[in-house]
Protein backbone atom coordinates (compact mmCIF):
# COMPACT_ATOMS: atom_id res chain seq x y z
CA UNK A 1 110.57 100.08 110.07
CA UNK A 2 113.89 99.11 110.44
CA UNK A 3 116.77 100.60 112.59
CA UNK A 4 119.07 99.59 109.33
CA UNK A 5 116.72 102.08 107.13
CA UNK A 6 116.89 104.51 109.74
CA UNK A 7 120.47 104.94 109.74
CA UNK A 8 120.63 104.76 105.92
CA UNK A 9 118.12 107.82 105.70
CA UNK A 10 120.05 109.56 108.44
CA UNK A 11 123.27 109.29 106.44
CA UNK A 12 122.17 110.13 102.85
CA UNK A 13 118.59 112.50 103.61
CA UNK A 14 119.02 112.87 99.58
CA UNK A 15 117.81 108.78 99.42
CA UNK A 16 114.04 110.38 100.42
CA UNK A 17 114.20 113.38 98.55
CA UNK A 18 114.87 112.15 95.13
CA UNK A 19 111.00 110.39 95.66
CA UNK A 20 110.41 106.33 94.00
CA UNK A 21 110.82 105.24 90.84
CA UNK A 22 108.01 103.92 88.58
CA UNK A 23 108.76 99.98 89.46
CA UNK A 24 108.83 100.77 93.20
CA UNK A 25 105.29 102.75 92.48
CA UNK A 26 103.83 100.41 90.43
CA UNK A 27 104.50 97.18 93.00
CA UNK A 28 103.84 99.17 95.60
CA UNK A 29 100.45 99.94 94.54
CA UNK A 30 100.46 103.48 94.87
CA UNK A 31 100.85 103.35 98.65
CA UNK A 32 103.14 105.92 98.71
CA UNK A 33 100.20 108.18 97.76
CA UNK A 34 100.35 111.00 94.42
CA UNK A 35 99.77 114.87 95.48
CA UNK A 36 98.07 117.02 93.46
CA UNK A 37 96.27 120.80 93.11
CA UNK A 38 92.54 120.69 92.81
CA UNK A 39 89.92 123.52 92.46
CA UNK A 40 87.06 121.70 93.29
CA UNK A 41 84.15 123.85 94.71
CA UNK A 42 86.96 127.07 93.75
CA UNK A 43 88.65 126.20 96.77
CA UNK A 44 92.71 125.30 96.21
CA UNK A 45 92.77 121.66 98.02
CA UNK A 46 96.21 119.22 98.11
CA UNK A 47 95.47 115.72 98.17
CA UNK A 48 97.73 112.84 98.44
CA UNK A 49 96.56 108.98 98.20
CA UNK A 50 93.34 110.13 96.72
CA UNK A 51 92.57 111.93 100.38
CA UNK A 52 92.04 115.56 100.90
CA UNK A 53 94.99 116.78 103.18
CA UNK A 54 94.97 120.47 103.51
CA UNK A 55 92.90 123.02 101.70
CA UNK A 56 93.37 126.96 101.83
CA UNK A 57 90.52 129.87 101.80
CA UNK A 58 92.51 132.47 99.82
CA UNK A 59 91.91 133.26 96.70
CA UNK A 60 95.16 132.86 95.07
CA UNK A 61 98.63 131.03 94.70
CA UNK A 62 101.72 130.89 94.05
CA UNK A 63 103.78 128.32 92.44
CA UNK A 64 106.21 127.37 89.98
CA UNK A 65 105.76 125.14 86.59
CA UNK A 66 108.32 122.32 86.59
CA UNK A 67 106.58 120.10 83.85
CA UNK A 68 103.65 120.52 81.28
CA UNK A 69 101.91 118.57 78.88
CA UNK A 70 102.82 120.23 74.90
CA UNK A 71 98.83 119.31 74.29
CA UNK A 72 95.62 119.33 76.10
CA UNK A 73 93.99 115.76 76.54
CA UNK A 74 90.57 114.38 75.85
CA UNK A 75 88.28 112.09 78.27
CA UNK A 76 84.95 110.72 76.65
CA UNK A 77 82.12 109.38 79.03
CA UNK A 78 79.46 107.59 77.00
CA UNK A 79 76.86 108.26 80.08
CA UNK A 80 78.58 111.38 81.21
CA UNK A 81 80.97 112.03 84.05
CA UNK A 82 79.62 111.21 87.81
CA UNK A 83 81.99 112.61 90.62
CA UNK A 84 83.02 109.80 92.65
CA UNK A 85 81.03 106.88 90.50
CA UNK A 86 84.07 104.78 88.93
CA UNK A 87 83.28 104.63 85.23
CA UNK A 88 84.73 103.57 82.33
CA UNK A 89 85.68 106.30 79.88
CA UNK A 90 85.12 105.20 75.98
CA UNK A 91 87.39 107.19 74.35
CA UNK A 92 90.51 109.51 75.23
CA UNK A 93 93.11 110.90 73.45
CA UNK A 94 96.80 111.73 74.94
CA UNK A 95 96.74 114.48 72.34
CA UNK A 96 93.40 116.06 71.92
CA UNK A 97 94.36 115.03 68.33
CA UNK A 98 93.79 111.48 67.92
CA UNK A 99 92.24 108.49 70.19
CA UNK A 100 95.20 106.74 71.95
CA UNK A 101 96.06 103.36 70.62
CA UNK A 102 94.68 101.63 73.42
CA UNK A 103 90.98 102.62 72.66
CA UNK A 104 89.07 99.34 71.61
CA UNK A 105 86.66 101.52 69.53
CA UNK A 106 87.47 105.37 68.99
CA UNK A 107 84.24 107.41 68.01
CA UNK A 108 86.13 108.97 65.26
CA UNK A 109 89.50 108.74 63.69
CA UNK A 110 90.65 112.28 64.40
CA UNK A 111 89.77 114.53 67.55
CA UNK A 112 88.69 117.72 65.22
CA UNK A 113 86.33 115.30 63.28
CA UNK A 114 84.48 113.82 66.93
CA UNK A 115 81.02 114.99 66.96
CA UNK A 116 81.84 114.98 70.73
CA UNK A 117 84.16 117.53 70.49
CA UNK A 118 81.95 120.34 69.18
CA UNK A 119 81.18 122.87 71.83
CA UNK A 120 77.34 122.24 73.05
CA UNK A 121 77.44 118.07 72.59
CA UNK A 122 77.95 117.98 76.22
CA UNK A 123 74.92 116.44 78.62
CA UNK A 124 74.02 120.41 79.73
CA UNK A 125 74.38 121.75 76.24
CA UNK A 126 77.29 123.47 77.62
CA UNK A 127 81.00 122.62 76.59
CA UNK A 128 81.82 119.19 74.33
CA UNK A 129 80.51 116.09 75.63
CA UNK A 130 84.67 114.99 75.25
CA UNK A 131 86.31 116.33 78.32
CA UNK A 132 89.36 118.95 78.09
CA UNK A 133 91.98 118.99 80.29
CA UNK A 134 95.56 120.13 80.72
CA UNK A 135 97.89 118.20 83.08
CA UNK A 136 100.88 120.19 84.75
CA UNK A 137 102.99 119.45 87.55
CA UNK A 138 103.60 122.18 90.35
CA UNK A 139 106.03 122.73 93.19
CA UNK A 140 105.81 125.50 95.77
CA UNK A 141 107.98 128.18 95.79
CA UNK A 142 109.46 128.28 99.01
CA UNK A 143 110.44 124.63 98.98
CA UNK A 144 111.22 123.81 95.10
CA UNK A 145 112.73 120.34 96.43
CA UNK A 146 109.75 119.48 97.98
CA UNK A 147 106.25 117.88 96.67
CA UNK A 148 106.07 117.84 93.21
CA UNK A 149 102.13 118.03 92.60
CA UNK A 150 99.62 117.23 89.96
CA UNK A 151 97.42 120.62 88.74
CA UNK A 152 94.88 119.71 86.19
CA UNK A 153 93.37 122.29 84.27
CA UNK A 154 89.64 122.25 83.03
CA UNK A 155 89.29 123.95 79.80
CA UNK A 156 87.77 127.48 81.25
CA UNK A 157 91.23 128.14 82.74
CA UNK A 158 93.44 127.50 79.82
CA UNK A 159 91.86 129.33 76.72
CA UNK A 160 90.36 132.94 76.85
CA UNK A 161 92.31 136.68 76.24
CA UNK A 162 94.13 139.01 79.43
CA UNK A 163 91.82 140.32 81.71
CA UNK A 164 93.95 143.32 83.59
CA UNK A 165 97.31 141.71 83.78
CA UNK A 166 96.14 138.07 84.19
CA UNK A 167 95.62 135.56 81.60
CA UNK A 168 94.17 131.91 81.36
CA UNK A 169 97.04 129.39 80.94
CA UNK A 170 97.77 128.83 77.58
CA UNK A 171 98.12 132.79 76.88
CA UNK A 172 100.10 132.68 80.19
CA UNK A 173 102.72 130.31 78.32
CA UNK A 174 102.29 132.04 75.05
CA UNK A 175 103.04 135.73 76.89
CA UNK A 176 106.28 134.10 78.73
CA UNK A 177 107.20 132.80 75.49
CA UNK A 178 107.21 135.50 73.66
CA UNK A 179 109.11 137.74 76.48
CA UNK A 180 111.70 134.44 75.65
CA UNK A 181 110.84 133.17 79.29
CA UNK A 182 110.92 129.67 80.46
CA UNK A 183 107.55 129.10 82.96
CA UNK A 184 109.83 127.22 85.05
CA UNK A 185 112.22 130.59 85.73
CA UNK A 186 109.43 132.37 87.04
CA UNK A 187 107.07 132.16 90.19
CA UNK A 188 103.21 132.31 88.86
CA UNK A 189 100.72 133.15 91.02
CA UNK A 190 97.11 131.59 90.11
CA UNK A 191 93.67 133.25 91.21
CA UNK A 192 90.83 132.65 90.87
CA UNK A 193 88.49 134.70 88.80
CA UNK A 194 85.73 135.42 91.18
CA UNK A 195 83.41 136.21 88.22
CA UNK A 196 83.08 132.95 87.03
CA UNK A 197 80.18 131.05 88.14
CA UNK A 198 82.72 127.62 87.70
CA UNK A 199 85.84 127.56 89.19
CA UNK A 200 88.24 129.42 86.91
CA UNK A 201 91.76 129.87 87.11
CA UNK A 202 93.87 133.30 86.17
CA UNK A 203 97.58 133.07 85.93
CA UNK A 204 100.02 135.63 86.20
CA UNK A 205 103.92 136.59 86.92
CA UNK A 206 104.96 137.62 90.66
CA UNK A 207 108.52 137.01 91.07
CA UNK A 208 111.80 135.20 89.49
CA UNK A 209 112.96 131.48 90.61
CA UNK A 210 116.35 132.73 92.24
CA UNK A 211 119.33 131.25 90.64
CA UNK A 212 119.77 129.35 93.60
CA UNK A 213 116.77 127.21 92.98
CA UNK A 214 116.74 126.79 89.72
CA UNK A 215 119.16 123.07 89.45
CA UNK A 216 116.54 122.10 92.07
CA UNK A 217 113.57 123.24 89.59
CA UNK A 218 115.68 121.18 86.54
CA UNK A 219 116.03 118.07 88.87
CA UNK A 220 112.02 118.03 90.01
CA UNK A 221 111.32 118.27 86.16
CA UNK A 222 113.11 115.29 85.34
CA UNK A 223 111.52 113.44 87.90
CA UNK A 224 109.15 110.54 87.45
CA UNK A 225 106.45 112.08 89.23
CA UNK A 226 106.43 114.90 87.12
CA UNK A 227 106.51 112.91 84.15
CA UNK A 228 103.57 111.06 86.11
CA UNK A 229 101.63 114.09 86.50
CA UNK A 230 101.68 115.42 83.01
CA UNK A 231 100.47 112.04 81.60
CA UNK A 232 96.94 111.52 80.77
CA UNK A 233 96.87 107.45 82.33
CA UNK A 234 93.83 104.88 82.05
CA UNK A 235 94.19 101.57 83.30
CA UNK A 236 92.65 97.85 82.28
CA UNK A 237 91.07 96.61 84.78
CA UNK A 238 88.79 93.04 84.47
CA UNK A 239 88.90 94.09 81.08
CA UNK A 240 87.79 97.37 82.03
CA UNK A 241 89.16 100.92 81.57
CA UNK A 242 88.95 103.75 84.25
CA UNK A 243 91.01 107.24 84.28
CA UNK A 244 93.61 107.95 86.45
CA UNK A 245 92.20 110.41 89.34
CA UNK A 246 92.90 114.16 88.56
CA UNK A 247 90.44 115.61 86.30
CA UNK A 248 88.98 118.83 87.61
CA UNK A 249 85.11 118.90 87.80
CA UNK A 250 83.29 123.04 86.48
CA UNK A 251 80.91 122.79 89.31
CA UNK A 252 81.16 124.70 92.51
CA UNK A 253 80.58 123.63 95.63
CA UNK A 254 79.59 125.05 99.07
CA UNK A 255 82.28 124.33 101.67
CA UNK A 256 82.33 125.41 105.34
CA UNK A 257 84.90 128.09 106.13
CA UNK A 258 87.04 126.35 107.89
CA UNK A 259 90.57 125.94 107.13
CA UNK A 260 92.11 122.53 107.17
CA UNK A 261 95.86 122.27 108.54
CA UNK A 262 98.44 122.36 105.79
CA UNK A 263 100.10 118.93 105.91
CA UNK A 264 103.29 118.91 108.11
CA UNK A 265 106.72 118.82 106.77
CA UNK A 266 108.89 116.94 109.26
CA UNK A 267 113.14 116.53 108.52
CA UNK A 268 114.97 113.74 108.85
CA UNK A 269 115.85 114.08 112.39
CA UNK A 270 112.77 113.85 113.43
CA UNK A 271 111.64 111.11 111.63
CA UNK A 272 114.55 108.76 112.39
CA UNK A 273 114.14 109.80 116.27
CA UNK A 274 110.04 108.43 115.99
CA UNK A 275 111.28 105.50 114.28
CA UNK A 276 113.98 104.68 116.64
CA UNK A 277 111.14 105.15 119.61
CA UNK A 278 108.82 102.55 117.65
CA UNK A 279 111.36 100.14 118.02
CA UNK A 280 112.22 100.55 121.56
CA UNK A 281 108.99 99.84 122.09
């Protein structure tokens, strides 16, 4: 790394905080590594890169919405999804409405009319064989300038009625809503319902975003990784097509007890002082 860059970063610590844009991502390959929520095994996990990086035991919490997608999406495995196998999905809508435009040959015309879409098609005769999901983007409360982060909701946490002051997502919304309350004023704290026998997500209101946050909560939401995060995104490769990672899988998993170290935030300071070492050396 050069001293040059150091100084720069030094100077202006806003030059890392307002993240890459989507030319510097997309040349870059990724490298720089997308963060995201996932449930897996009803455990609350961050990765980044694809890599698990810190995972908590409780059973709840809290964050705040800075983006959301207005509509669920669709995913449609012809042989069924396979955790970890890299398959090719056949159809997928942005929507849940109607196959994107890129789909070389869309089982139906419409969503509604997909015989993959009624509930039982799936391979377990539970569920649609055409995968729900909603895509979100999350920062943590007490540092609304940092991460933004990719939460991906399988359809068990986003449709279903209050249960005792909690409510799955899209009631969440509708409850704000109606109160005429933005999701991105509020801090929501997510659970999970220990019930459930898949890993099931409750949402509910905790606390307000305090004014002083809230310009940092407008800026994350216009950022390109929140647009990123909210975007359902396949890819050609080799004339192929494979989803973007993200997509939460229903079943549980056993996990040891042990809990991983939360990834360490380190400021500028610090960073500029290790890079000035590497070069000394």
């Amino acid at each position: 790394m050069s001293n040059e860059l150091a100084v720069l970063i030094q100077n202006n610590p806003s030059l890392i905080g307002a993240g890459i844009d989507a030319d510097t991502a997309a040349i870059a390959g990724g490298a720089s590594g997308n963060k995201r929520i996932s449930i897996k095994g009803s455990v609350f996990r961050k990765f980044a890169g694809g890599k698990e990086i810190g995972a908590i035991e409780d059973r709840h919490m809290n964050i705040i919405f800075v983006k959301m997608a207005h509509k669920p999406s669709r995913t449609f495995y012809a042989q069924g999804y396979q955790e970890g196998v890299k398959i090719s999905p056949k159809c997928w809508s942005q929507d849940s409405e109607v196959p994107d435009a890129d789909v070389k040959n869309p089982v139906a015309a419409s969503c509604k009319e997909c015989p993959n879409s009624i509930k039982g098609s799936s391979h377990n005769g539970q569920g649609t064989a055409c995968r729900l999901s909603w895509r979100t983007a999350v920062v943590l409360p007490n540092d609304p300038s940092g991460d933004v982060m990719q939460l991906v909701l399988p359809p068990t946490s986003c449709w279903g009625e209050e249960d005792s002051g909690k409510w799955p997502f899209k009631a969440y919304i509708n409850m704000l809503a109606q109160n005429n309350i933005s999701a991105g004023r509020v801090i929501t704290k997510m659970q999970f319902d220990t019930k459930a026998a898949t890993p099931k997500l409750f949402f509910s209101p905790v606390g307000v975003v305090p004014d002083a946050d809230v310009p940092k909560v407008t800026l994350q939401s216009k950022s390109t990784v929140a647009e990123s995060a909210i975007k359902l995104t396949v890819f050609q490769q080799d004339g192929d097509v494979a989803e973007s990672p993200g997509v939460e899988e229903d079943t549980p998993k056993l996990r040891d007890a042990k809990v991983t170290a939360p990834e360490e935030k380190q400021d500028v300071a610090e960073i500029v002082k290790k890079w000035s070492k590497k070069k000394e050396a």
